[in-house]
N, C-alpha and C. Protein backbone atom coordinates (compact mmCIF):
# COMPACT_ATOMS: atom_id res chain seq x y z
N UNK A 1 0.82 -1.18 0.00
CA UNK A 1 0.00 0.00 0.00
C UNK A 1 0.87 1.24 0.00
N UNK A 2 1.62 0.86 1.16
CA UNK A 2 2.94 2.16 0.38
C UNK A 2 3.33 2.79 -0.97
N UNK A 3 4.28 1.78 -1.24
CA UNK A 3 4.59 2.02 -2.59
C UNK A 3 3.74 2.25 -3.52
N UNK A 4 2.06 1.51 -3.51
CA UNK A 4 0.75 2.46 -4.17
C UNK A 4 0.34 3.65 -3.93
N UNK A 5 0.67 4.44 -2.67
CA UNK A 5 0.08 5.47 -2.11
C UNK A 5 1.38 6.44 -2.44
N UNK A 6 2.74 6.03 -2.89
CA UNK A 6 3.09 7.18 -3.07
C UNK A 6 3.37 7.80 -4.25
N UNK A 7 2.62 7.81 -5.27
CA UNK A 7 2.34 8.44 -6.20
C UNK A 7 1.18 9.73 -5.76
N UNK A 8 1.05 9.44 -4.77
CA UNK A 8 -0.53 10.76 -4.55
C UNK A 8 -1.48 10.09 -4.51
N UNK A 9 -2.08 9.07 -4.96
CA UNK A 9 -3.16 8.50 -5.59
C UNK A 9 -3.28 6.44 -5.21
N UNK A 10 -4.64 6.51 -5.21
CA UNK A 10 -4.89 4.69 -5.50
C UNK A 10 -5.69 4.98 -6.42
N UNK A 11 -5.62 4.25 -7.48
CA UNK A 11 -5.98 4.34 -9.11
C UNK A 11 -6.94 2.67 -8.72
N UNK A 12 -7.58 2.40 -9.60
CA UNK A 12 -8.86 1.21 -9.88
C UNK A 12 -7.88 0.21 -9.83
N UNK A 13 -7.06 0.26 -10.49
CA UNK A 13 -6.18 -1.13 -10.84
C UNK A 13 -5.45 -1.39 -9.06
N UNK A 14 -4.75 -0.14 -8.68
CA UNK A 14 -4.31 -0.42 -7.08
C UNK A 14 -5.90 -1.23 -6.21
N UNK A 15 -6.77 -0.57 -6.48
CA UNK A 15 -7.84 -1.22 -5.73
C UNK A 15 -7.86 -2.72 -5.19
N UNK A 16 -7.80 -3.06 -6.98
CA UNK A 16 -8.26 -4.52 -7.32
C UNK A 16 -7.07 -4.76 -6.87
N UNK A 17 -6.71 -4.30 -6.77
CA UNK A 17 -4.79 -5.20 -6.54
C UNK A 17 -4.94 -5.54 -4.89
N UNK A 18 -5.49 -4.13 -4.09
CA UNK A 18 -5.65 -4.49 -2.72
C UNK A 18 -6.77 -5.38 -2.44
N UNK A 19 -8.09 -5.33 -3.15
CA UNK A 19 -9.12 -6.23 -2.64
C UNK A 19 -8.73 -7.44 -2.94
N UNK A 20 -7.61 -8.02 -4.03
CA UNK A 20 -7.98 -9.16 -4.36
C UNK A 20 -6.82 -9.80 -3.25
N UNK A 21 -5.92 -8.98 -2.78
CA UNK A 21 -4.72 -9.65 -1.79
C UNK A 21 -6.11 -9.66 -0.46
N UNK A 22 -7.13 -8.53 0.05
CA UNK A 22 -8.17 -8.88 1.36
C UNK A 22 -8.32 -10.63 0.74
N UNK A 23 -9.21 -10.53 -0.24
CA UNK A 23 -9.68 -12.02 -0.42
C UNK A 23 -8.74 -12.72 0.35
N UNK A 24 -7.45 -12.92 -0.89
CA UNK A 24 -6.59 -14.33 -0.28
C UNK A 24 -6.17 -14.04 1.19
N UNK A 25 -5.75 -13.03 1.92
CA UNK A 25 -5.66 -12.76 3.17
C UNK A 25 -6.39 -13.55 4.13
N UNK A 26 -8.26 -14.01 3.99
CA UNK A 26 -9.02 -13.98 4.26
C UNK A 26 -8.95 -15.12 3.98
N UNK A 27 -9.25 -16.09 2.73
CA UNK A 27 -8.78 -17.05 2.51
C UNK A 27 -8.35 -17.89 3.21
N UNK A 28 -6.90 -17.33 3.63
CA UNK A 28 -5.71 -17.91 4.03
C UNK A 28 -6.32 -17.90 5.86
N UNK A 29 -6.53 -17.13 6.21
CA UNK A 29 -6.63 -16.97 7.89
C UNK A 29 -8.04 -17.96 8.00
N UNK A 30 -9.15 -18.13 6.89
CA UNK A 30 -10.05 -19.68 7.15
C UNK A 30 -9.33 -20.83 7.05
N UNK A 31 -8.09 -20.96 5.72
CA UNK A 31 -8.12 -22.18 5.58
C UNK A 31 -7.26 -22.29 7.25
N UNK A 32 -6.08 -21.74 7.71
CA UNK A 32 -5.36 -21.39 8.91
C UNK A 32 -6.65 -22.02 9.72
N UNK A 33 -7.54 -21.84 9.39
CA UNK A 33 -8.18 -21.53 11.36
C UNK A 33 -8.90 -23.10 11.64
N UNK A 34 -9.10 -23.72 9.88
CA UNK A 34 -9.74 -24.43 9.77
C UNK A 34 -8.63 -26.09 9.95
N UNK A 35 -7.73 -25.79 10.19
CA UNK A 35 -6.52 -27.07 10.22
C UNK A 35 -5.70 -26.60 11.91
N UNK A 36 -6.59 -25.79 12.36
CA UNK A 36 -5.93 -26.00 13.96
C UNK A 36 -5.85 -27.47 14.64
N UNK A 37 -4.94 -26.95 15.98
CA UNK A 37 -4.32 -28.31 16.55
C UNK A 37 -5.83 -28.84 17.48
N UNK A 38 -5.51 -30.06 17.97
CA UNK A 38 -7.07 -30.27 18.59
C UNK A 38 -6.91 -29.67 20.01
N UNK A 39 -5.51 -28.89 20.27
CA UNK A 39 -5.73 -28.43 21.65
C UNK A 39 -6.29 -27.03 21.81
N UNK A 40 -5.57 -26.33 20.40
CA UNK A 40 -6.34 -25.00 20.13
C UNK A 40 -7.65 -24.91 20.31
N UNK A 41 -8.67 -26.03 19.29
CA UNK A 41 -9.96 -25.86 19.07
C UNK A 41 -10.50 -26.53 20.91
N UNK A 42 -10.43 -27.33 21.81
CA UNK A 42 -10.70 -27.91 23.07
C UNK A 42 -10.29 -26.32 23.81
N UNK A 43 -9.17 -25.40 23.52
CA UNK A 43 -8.82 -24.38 24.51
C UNK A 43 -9.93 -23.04 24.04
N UNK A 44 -10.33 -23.45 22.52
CA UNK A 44 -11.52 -22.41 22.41
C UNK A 44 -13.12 -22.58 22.47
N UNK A 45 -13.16 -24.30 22.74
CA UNK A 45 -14.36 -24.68 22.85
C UNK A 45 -14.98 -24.50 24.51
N UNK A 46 -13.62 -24.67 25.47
CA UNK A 46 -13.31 -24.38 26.90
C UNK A 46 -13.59 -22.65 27.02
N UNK A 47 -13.24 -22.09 26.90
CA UNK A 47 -13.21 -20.89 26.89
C UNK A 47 -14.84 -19.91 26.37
N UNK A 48 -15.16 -20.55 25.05
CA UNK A 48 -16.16 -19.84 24.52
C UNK A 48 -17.40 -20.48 24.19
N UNK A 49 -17.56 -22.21 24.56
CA UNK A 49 -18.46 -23.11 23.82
C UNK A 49 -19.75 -22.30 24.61
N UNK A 50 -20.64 -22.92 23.96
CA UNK A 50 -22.25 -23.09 23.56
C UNK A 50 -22.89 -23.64 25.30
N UNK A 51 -23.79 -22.69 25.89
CA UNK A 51 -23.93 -22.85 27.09
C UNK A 51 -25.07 -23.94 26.39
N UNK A 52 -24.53 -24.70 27.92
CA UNK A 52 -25.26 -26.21 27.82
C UNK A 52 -27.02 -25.91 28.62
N UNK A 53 -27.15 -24.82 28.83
CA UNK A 53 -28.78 -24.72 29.79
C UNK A 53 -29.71 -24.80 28.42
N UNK A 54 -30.66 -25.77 28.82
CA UNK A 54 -31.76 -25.85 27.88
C UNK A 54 -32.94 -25.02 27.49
N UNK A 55 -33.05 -23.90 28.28
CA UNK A 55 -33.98 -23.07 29.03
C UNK A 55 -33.45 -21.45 28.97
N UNK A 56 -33.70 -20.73 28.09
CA UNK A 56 -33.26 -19.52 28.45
C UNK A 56 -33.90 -18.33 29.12
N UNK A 57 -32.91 -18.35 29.55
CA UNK A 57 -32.61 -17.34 31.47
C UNK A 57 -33.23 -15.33 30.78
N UNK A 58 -33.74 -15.10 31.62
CA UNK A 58 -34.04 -13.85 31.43
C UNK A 58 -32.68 -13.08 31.22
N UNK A 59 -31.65 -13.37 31.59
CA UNK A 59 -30.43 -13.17 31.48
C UNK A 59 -29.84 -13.43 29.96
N UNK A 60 -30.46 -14.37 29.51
CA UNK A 60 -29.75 -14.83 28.15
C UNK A 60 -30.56 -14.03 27.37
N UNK A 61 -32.09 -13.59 27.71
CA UNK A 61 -32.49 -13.05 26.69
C UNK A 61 -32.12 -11.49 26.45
N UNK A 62 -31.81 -10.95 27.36
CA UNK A 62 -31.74 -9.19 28.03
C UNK A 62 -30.42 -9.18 26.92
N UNK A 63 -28.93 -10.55 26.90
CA UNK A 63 -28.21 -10.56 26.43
C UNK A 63 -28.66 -9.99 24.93
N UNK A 64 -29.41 -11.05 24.44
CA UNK A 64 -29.55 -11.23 23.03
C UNK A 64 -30.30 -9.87 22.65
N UNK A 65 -31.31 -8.84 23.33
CA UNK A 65 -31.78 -7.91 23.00
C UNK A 65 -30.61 -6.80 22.84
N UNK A 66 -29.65 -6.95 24.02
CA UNK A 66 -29.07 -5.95 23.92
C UNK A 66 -27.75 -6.20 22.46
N UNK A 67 -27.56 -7.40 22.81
CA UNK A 67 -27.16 -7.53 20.80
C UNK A 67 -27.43 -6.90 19.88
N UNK A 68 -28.91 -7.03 19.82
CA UNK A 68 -29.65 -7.02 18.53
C UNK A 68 -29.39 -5.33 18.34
N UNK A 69 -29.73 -4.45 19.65
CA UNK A 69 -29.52 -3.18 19.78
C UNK A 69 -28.43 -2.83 19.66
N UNK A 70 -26.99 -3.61 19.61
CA UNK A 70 -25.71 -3.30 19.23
C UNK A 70 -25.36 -3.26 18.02
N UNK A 71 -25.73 -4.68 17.38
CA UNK A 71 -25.83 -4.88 16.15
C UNK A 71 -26.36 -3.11 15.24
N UNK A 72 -27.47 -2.95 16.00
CA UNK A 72 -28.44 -1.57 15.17
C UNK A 72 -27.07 -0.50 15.07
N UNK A 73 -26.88 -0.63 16.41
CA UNK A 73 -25.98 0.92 16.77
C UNK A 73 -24.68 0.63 15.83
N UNK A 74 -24.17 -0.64 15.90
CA UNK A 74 -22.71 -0.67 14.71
C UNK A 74 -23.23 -0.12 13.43
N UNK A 75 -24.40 -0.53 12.96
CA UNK A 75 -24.26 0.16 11.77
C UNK A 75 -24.36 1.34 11.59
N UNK A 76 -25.19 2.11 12.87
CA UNK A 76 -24.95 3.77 12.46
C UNK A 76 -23.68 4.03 13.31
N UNK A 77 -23.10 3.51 13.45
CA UNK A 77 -22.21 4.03 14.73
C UNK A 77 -21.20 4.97 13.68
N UNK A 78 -20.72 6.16 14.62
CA UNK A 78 -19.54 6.99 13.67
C UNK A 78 -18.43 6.36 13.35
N UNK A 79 -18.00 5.52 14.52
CA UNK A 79 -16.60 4.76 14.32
C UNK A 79 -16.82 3.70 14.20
N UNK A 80 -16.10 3.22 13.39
CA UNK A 80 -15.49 1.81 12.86
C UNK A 80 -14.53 0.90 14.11
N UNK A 81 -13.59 1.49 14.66
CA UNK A 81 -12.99 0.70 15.48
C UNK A 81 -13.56 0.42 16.91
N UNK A 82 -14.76 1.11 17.45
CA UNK A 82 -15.39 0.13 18.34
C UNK A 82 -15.35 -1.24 18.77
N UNK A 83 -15.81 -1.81 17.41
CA UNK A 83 -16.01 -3.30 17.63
C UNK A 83 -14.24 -3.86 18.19
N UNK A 84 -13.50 -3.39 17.79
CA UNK A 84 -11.80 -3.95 17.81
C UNK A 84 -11.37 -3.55 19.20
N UNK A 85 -11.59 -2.21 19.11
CA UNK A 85 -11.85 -1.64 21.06
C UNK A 85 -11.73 -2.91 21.82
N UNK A 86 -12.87 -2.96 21.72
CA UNK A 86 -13.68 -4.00 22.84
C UNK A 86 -13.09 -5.71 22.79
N UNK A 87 -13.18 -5.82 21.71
CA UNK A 87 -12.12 -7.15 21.64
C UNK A 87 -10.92 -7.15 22.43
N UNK A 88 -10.17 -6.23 22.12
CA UNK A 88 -8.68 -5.84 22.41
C UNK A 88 -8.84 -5.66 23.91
N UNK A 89 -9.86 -4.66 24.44
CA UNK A 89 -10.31 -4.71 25.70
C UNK A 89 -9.68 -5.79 26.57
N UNK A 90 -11.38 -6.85 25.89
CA UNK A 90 -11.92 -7.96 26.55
C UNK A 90 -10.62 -8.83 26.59
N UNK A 91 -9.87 -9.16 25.71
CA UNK A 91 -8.60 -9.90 25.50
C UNK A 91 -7.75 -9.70 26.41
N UNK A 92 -7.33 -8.15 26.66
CA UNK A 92 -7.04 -7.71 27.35
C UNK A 92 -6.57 -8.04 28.71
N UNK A 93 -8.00 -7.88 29.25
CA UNK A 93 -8.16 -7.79 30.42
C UNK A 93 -8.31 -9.64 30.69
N UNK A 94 -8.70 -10.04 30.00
CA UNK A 94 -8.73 -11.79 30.31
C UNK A 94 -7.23 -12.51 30.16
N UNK A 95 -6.40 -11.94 30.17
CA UNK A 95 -4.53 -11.59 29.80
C UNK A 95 -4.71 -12.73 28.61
N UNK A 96 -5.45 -12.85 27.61
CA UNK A 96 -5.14 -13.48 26.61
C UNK A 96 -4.94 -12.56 25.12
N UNK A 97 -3.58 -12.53 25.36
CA UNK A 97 -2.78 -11.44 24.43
C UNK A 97 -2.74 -11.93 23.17
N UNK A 98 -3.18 -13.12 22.45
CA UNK A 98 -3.21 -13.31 21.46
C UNK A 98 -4.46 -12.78 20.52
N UNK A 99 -5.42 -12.89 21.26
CA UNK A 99 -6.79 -12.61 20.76
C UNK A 99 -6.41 -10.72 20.57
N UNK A 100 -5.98 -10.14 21.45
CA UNK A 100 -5.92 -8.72 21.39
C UNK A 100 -4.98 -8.62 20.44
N UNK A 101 -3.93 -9.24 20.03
CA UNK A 101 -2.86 -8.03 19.27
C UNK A 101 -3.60 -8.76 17.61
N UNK A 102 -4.03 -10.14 17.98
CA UNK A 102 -4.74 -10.46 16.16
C UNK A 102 -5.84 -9.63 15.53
N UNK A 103 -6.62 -9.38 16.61
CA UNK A 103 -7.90 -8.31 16.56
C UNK A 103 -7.21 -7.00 15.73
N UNK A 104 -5.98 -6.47 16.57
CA UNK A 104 -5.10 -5.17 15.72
C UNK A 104 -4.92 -5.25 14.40
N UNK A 105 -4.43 -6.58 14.80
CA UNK A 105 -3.63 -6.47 13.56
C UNK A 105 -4.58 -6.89 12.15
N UNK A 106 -5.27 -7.89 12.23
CA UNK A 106 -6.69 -8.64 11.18
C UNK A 106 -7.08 -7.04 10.93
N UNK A 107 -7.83 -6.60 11.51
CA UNK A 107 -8.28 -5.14 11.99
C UNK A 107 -7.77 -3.89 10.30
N UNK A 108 -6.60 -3.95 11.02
CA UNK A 108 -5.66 -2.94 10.39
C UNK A 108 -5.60 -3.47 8.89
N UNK A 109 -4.94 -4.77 9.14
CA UNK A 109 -5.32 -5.07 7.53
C UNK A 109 -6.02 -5.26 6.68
N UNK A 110 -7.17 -5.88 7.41
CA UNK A 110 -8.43 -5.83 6.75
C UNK A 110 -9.35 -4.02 5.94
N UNK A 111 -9.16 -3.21 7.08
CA UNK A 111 -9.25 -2.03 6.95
C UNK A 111 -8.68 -1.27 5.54
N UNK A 112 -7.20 -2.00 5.61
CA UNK A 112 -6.24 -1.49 4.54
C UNK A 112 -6.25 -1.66 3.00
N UNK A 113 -7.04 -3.32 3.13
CA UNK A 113 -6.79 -3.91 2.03
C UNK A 113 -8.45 -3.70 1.33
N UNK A 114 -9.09 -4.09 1.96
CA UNK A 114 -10.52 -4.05 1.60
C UNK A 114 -10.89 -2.61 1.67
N UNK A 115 -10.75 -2.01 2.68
CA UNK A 115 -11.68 -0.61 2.58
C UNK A 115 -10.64 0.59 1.46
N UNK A 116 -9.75 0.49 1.62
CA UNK A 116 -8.95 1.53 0.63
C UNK A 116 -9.10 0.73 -0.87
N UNK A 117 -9.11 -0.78 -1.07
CA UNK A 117 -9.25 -0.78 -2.10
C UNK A 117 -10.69 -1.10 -2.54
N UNK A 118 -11.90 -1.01 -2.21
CA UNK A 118 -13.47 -1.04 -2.01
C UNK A 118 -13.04 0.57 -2.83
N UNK A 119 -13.06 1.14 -2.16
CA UNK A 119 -12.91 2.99 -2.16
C UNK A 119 -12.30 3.02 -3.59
N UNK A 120 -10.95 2.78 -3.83
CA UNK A 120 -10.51 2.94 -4.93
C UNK A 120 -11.00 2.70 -6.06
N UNK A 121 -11.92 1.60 -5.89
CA UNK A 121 -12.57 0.67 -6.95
C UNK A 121 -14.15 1.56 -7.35
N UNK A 122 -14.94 2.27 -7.05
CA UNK A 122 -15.75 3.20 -6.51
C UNK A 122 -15.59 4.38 -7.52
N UNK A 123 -14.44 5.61 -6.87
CA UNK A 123 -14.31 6.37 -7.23
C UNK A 123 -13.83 6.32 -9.01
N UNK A 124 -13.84 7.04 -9.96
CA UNK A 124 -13.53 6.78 -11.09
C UNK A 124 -12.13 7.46 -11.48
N UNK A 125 -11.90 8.78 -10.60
CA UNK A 125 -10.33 9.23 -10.94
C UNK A 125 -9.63 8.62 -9.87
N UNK A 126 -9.71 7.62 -8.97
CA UNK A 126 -9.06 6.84 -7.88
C UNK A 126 -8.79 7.77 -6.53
N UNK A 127 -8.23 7.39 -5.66
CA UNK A 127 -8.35 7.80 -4.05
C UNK A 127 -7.72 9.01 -3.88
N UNK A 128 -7.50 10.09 -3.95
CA UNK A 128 -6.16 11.15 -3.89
C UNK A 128 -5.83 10.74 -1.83
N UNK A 129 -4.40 10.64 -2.66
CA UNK A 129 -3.66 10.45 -1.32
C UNK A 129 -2.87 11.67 -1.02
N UNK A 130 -3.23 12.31 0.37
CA UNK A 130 -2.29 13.84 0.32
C UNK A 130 -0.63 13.05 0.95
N UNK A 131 -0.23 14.32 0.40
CA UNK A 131 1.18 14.09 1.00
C UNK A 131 1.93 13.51 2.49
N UNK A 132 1.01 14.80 2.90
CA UNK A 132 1.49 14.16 4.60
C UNK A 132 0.92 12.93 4.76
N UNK A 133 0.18 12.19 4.56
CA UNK A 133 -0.38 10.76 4.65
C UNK A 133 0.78 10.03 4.23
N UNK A 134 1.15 9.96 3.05
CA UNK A 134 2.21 9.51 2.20
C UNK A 134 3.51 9.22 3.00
N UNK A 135 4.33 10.50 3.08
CA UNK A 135 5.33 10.83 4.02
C UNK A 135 5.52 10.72 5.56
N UNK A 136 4.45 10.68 6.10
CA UNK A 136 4.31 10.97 7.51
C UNK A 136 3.89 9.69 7.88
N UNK A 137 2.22 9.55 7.65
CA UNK A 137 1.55 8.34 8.49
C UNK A 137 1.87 7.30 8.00
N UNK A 138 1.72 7.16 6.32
CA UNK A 138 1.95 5.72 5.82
C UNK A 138 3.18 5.36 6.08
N UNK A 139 3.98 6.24 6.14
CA UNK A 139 5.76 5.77 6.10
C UNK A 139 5.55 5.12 7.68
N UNK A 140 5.50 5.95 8.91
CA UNK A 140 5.86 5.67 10.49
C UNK A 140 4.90 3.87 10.29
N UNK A 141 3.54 3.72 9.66
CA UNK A 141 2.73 2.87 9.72
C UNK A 141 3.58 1.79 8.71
N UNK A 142 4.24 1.87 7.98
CA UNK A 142 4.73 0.97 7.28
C UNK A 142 6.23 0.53 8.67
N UNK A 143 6.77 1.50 8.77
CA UNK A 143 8.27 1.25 9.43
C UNK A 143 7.75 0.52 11.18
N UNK A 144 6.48 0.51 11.38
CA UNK A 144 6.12 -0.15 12.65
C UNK A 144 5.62 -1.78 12.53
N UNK A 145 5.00 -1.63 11.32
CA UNK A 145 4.77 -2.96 10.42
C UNK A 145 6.27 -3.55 10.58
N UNK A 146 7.29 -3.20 9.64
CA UNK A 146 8.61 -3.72 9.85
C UNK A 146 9.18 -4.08 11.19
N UNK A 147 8.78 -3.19 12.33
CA UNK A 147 9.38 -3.62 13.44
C UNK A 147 9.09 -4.69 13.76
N UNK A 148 7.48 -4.79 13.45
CA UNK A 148 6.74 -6.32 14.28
C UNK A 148 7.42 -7.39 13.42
N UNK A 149 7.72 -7.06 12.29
CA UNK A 149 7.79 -8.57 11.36
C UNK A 149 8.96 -9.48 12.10
């Protein structure tokens, strides 16, 4: 995305270039999730499985309303990173640091690849990218990428 963004611009062709790397990204993190070890899937079935009560609790339902009312509010909501917030939060605070820094990071890329190139694909003279974005954010955001790798 760098090296696309520093011309000024994401042009239609950068788009497709980014949506079609979201796909395989996406792809790749099902087929990944779908060939886990059997201790992974037992440590997430432990952790998150399917309450066994046959009977739902005024409690389960208050849950599910206030869902449904979350669900409403994400879609008008102003911000986008809410939902990642709260993950990162919840991860967080449950000291399971894996769930929080994948949330970032899925997050970020997903954001990057799909929504800039969604956008690009859209507009007909492509994305104008200003400078300081270019120079400033994308560069520090690319060179922090490098640190983690």
């Amino acid at each position: 995305m760098t090296a696309m963004a520093w011309d000024g611009s994401l042009t239609r062709e950068e788009g497709v270039v980014l949506l079609a790397t979201a796909l395989v990204d996406t792809a790749a993190i099902v087929g990944l999730s779908r060939r886990e070890s059997r201790a992974a899937q037992a440590e997430f079935a432990c952790e998150y499985g399917a309450s066994r009560c046959a009977c739902p609790t005024f409690e389960t339902v208050l849950h599910c309303v206030v869902l449904r009312a979350g669900v409403g509010l994400i879609v008008v909501a102003i911000g986008t990173s809410a939902p990642e917030l709260a993950t990162t939060g919840v991860g967080t605070l449950r000291n399971d640091r894996d769930i929080a820094i994948g949330n970032l990071l899925g997050s970020s890329v997903y954001n990057i690849l799909a929504v800039l190139g969604i956008t690009s694909l859209v507009l007909t003279a492509g994305l104008r990218v200003e400078p300081h974005l270019v120079f400033v954010d994308i560069s520090v955001m690319a060179l922090v990428k490098l640190a983690y790798a």
